[in-house]
C-alpha atoms as a PDB file:
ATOM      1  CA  UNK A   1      16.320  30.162  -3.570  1.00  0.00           C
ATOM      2  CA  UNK A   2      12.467  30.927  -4.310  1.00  0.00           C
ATOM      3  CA  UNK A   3      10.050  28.586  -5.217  1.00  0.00           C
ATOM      4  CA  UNK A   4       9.593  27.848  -8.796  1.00  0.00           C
ATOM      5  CA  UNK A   5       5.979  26.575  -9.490  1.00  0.00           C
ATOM      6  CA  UNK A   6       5.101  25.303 -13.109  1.00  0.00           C
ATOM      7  CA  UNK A   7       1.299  24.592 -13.460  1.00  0.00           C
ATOM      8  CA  UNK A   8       0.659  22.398 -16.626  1.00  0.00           C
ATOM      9  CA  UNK A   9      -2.062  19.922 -18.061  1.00  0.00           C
ATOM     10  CA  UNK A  10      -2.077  16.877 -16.763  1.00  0.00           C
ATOM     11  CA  UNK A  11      -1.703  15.112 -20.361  1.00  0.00           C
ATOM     12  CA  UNK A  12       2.179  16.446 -20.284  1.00  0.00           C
ATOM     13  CA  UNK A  13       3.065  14.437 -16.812  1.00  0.00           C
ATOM     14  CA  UNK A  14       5.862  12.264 -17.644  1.00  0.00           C
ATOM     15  CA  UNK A  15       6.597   9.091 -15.817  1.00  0.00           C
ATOM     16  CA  UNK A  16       9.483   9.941 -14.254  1.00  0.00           C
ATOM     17  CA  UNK A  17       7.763  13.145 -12.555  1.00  0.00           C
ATOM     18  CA  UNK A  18       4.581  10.986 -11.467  1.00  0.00           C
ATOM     19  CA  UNK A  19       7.901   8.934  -9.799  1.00  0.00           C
ATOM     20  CA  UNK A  20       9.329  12.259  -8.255  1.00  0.00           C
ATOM     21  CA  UNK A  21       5.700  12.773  -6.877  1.00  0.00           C
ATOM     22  CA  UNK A  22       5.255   9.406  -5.517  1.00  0.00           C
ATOM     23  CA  UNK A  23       9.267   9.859  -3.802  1.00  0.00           C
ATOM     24  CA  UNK A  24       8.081  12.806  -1.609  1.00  0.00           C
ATOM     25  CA  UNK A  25       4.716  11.096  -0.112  1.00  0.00           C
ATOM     26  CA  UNK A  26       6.695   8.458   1.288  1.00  0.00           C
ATOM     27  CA  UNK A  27       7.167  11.186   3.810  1.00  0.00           C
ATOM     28  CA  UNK A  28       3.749  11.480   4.631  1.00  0.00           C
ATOM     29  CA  UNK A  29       0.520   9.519   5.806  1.00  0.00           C
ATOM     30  CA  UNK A  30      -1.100   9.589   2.727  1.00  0.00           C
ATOM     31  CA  UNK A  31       0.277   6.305   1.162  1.00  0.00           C
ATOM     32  CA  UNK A  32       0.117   7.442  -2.812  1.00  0.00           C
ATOM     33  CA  UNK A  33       1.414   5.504  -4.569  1.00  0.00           C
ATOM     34  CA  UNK A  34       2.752   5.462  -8.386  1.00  0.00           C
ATOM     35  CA  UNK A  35      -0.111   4.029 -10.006  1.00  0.00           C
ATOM     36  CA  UNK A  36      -3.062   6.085  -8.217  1.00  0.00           C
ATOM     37  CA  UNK A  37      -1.097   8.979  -9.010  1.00  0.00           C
ATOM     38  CA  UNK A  38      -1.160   7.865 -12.550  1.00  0.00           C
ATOM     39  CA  UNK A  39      -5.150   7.585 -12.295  1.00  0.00           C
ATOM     40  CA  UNK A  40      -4.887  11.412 -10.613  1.00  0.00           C
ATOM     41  CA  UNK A  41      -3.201  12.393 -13.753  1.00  0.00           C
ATOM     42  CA  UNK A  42      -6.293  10.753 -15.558  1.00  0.00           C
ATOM     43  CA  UNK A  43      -8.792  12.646 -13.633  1.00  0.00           C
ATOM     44  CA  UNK A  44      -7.395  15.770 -13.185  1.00  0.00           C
ATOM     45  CA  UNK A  45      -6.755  18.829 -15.765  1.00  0.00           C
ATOM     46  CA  UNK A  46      -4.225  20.527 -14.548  1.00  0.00           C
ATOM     47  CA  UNK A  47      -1.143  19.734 -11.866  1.00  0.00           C
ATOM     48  CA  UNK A  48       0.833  22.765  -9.825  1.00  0.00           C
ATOM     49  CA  UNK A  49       4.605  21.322  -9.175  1.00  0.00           C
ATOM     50  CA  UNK A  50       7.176  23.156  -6.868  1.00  0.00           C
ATOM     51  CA  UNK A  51      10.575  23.112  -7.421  1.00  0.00           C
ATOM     52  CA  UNK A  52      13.205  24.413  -5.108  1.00  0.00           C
ATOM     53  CA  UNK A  53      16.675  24.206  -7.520  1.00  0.00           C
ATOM     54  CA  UNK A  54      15.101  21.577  -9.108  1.00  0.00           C
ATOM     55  CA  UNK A  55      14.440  19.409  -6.433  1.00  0.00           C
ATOM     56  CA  UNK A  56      10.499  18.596  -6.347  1.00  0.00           C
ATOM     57  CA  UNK A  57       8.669  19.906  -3.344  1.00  0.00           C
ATOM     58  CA  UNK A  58       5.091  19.375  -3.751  1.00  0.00           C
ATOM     59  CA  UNK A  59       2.525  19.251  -5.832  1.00  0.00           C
ATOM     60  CA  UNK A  60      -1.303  19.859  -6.657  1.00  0.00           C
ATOM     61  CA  UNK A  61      -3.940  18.596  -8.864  1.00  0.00           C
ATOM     62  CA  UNK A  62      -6.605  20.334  -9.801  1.00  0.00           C
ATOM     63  CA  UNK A  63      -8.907  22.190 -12.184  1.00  0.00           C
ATOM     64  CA  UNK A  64     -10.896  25.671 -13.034  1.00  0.00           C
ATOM     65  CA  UNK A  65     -14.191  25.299 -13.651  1.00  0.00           C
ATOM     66  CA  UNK A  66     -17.649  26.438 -13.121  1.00  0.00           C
ATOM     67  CA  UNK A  67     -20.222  24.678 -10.804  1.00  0.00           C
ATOM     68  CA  UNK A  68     -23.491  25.413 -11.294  1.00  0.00           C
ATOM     69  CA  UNK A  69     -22.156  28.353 -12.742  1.00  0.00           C
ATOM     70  CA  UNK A  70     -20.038  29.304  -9.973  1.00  0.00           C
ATOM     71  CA  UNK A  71     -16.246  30.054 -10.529  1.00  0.00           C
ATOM     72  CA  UNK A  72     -14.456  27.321  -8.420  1.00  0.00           C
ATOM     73  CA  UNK A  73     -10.853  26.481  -7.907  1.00  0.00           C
ATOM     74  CA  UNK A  74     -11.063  22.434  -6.781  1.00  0.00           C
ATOM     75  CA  UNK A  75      -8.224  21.038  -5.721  1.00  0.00           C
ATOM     76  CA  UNK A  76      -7.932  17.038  -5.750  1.00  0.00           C
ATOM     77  CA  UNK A  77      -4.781  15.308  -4.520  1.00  0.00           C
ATOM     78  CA  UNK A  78      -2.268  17.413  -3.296  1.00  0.00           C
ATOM     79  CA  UNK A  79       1.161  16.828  -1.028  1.00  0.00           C
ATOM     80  CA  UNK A  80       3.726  18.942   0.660  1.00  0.00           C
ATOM     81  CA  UNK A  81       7.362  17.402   1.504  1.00  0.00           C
ATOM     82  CA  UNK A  82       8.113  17.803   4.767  1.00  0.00           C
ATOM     83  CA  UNK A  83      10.617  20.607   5.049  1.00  0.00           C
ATOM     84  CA  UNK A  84      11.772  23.432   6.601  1.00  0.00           C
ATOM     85  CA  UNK A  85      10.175  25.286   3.869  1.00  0.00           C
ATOM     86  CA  UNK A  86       6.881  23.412   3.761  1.00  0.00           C
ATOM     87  CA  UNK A  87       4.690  26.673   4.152  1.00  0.00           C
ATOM     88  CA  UNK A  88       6.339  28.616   1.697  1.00  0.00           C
ATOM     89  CA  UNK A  89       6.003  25.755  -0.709  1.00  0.00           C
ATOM     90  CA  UNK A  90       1.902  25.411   0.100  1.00  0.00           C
ATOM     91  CA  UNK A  91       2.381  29.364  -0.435  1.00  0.00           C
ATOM     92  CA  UNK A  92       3.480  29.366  -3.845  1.00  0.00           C
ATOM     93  CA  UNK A  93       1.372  26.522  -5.333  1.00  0.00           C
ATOM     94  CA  UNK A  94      -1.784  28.186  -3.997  1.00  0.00           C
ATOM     95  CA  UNK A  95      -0.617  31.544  -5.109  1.00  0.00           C
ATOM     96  CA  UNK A  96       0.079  29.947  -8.803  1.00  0.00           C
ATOM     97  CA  UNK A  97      -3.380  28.512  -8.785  1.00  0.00           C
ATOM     98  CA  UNK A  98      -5.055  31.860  -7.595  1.00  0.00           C
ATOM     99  CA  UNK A  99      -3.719  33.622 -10.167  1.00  0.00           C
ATOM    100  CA  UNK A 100      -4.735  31.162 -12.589  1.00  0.00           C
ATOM    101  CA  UNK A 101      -8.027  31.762 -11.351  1.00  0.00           C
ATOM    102  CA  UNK A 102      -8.070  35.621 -11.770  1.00  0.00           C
ATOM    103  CA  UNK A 103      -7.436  35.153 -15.330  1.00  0.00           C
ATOM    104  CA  UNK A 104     -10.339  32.525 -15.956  1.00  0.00           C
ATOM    105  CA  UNK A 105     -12.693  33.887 -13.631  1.00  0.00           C
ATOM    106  CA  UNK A 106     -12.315  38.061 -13.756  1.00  0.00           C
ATOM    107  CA  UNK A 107     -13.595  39.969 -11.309  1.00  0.00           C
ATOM    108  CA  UNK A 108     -15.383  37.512  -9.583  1.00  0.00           C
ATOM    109  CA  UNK A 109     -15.677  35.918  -6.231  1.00  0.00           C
ATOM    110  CA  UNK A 110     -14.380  31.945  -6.609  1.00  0.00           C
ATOM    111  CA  UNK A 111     -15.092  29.301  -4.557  1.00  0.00           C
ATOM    112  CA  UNK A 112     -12.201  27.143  -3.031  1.00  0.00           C
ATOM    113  CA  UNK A 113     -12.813  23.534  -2.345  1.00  0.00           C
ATOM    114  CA  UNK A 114     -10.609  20.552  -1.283  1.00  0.00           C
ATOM    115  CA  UNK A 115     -10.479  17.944   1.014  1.00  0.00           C
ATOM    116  CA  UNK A 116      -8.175  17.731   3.961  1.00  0.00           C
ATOM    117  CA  UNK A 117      -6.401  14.833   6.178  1.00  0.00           C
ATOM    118  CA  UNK A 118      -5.808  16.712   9.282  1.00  0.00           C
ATOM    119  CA  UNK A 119      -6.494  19.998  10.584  1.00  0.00           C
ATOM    120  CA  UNK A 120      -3.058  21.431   8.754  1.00  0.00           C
ATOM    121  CA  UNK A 121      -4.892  21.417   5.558  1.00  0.00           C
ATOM    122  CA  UNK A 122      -6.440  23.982   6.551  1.00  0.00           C
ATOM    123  CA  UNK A 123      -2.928  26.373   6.051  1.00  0.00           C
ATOM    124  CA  UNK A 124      -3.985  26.303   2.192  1.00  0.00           C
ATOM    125  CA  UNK A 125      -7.159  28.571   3.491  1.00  0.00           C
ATOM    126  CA  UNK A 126      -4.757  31.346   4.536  1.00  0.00           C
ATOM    127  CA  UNK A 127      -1.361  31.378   3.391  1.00  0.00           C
ATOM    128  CA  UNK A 128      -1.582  33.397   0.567  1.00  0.00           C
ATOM    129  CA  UNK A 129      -5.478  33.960   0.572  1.00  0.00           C
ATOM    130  CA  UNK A 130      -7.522  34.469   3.782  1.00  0.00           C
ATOM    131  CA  UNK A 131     -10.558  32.811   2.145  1.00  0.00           C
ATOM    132  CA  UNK A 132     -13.975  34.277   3.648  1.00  0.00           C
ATOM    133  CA  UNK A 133     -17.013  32.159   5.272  1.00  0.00           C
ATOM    134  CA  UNK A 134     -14.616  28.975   5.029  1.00  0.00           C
ATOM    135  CA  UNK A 135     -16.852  25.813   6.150  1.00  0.00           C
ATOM    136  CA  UNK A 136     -16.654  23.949   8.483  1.00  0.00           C
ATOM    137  CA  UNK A 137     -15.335  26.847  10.797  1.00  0.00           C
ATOM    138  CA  UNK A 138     -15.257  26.708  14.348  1.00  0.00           C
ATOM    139  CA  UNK A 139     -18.463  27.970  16.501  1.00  0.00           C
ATOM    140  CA  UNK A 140     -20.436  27.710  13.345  1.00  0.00           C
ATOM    141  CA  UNK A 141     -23.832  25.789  12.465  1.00  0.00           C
ATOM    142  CA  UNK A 142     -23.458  25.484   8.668  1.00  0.00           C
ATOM    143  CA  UNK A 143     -26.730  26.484   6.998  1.00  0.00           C
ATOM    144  CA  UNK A 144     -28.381  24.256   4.144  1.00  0.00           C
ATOM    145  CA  UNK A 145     -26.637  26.044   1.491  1.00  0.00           C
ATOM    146  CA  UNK A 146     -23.203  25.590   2.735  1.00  0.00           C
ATOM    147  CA  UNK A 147     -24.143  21.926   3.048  1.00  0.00           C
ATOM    148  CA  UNK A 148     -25.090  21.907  -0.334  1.00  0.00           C
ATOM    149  CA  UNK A 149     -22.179  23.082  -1.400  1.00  0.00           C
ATOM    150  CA  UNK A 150     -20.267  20.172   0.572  1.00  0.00           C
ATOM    151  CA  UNK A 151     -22.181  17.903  -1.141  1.00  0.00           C
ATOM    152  CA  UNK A 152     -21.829  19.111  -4.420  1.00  0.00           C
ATOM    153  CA  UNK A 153     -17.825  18.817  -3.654  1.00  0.00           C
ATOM    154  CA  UNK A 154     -18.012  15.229  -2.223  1.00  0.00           C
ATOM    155  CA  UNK A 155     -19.717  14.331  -5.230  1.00  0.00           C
ATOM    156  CA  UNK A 156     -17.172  16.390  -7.414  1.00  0.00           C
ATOM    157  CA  UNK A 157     -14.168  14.361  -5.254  1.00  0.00           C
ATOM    158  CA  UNK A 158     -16.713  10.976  -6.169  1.00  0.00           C
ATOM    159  CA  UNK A 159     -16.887  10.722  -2.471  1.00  0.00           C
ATOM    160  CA  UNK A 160     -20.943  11.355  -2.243  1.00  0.00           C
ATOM    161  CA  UNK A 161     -21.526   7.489  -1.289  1.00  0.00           C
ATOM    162  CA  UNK A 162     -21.269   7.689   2.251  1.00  0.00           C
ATOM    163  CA  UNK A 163     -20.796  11.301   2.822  1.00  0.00           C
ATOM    164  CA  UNK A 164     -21.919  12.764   6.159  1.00  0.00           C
ATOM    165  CA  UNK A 165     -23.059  16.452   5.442  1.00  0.00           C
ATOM    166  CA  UNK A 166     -23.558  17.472   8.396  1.00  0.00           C
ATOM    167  CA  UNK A 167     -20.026  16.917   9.856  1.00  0.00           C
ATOM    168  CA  UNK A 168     -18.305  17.507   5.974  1.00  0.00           C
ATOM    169  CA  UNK A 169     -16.800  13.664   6.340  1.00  0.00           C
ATOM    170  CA  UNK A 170     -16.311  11.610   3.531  1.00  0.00           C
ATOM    171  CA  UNK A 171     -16.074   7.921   4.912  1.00  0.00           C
ATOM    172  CA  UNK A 172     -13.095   6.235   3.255  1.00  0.00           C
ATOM    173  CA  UNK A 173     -12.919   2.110   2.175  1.00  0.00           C
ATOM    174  CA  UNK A 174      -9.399   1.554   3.212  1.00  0.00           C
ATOM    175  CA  UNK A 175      -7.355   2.731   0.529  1.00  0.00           C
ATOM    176  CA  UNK A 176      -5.940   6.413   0.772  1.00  0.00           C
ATOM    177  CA  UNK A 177      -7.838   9.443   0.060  1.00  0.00           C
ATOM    178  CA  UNK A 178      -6.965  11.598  -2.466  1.00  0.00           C
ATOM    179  CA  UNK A 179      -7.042  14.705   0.044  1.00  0.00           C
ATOM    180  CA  UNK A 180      -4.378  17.909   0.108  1.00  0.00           C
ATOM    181  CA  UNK A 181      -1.563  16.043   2.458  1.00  0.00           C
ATOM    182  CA  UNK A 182       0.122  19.326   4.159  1.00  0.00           C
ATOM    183  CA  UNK A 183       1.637  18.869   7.921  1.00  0.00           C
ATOM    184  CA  UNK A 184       2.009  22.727   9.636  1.00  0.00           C
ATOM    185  CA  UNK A 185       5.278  23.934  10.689  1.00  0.00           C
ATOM    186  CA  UNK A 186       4.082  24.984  14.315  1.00  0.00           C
ATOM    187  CA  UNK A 187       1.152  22.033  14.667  1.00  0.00           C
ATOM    188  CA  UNK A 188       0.496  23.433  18.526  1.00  0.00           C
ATOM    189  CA  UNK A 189      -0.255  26.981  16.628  1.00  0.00           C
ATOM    190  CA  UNK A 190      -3.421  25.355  15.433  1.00  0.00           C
ATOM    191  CA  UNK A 191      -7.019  25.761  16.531  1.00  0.00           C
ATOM    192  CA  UNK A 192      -8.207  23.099  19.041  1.00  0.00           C
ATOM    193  CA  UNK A 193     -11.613  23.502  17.779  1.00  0.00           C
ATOM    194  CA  UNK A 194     -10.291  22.574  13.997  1.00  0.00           C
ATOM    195  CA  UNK A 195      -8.410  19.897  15.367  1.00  0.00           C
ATOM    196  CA  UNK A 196     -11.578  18.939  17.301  1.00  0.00           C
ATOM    197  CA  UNK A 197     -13.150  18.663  13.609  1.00  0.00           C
ATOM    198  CA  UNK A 198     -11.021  15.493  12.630  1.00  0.00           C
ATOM    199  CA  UNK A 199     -11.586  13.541  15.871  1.00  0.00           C
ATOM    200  CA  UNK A 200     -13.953  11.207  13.980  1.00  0.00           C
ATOM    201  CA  UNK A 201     -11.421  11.280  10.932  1.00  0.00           C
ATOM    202  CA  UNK A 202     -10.108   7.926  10.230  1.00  0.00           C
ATOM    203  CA  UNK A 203      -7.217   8.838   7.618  1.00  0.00           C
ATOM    204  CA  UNK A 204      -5.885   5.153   7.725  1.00  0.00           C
ATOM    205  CA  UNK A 205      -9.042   4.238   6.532  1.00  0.00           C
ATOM    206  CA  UNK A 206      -9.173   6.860   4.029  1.00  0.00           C
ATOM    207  CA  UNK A 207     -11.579   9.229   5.673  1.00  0.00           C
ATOM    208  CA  UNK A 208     -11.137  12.974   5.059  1.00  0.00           C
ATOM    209  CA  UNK A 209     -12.702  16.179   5.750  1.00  0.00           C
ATOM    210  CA  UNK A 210     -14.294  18.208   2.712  1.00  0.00           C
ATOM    211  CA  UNK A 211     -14.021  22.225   3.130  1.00  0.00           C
ATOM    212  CA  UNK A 212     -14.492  24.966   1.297  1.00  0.00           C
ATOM    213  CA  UNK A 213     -13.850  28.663   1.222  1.00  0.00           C
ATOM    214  CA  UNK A 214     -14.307  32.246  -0.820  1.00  0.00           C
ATOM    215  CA  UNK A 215     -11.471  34.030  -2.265  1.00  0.00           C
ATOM    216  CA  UNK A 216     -13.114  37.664  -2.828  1.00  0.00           C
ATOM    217  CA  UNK A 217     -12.510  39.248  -5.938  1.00  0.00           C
ATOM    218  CA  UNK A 218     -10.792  42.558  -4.358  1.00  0.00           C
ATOM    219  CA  UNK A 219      -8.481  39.936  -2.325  1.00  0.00           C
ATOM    220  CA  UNK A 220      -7.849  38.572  -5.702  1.00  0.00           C
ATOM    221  CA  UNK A 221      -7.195  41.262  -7.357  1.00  0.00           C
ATOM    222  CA  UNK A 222      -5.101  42.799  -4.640  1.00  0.00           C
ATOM    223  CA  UNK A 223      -2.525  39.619  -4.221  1.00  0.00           C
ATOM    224  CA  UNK A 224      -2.947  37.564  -7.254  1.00  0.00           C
ATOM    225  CA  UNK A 225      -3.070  39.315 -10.231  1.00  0.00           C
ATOM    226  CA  UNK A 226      -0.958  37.823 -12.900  1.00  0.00           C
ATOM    227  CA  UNK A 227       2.348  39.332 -13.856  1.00  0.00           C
ATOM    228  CA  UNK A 228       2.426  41.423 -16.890  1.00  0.00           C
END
């Protein structure tokens, strides 16, 4: 069966799905638990949820909104059960919320930003989207601006404390951090030199790696333009 994603406002969480949410990342390194879920809910507008017949198979928080008067999909905590059908799942969430985007942000270029645990994350960047000048890439020296922006994100994700902008680290304090939690299907498909990038990654301590991307506005009008 496909996967069904329902995107919805945060407000309308019930406990009982924050509980289905906090089943799944027992699976995973990322440690969430019930109650900072329950705080996600609180910071978050919006939540992406994936059902395959019913059964919860990941979800997404996070919001559409300008910054600095750029259009920007940001995507706070985020996890993927581990299944056979883990990309497809990743697939349709990120599909939902780029299709979201076309209809809030028309015609215009939107910034992607997250924060990662591992170099799988990075599978969001081109699942359904090949997102453009995606930093940190490999075999690139980010310029100031593209720092900038990873510092406007850290402080977005309330991670600016001890952020290193030069690497794109956000230093953790030893709980979990609220990052998109996604393991690859084929892990020894991926890059060395993005694997390279969370060598000084510490995600038992919470660390995690902030990166962002461009979805182009013919991409997004090519792939996720909203039905009807």
């Amino acid at each position: 069966m496909p996967i069904d994603v329902e995107t919805k406002d945060c407000t309308s969480l019930s406990d009982a799905e924050l509980a289905e949410m906090g089943d799944i990342c027992t699976d995973g390194p990322a440690r969430y638990d019930i109650g900072l879920l329950s705080k996600q809910a609180e910071v978050w507008v919006l939540v992406s949820i994936a059902r395959n017949n019913g059964v919860l198979q990941g979800f997404s928080f996070c919001t559409l909104e300008r910054i600095g008067g750029t259009p920007a999909v940001v995507i706070g905590m985020a996890s993927i059960k581990r299944t056979a059908k883990r990309q497809e799942v990743l697939k349709a969430i990120m599909a939902d919320q780029f299709r979201r985007s076309v209809m809030a942000f028309p015609d215009e270029d939107v910034l992607v930003g997250t924060r990662f645990l591992g170099p799988s994350g990075f599978d969001a960047f081109k699942v359904f989207i090949k997102l453009e000048d995606v930093v940190p890439r490999p075999g690139h020296k980010a310029t100031g601006e593209e720092r900038a922006w990873g510092r406007r994100l850290a402080k977005r994700f309330g991670v600016d404390g001890d952020y290193l902008d030069r690497e794109f680290i956000a230093r953790g304090d030893g709980g979990p951090g609220c990052a998109l939690d996604h393991d690859s299907l084929k892990p020894e498909t991926l890059d060395a030199d993005i694997v390279a990038f969370f060598d000084d990654v510490d995600a038992e301590r919470g660390d995690s790696l902030v990166a962002c991307g461009w979805a182009m506005a013919e991409d997004l009008a090519k792939k996720a333009k909203p039905a009807g």
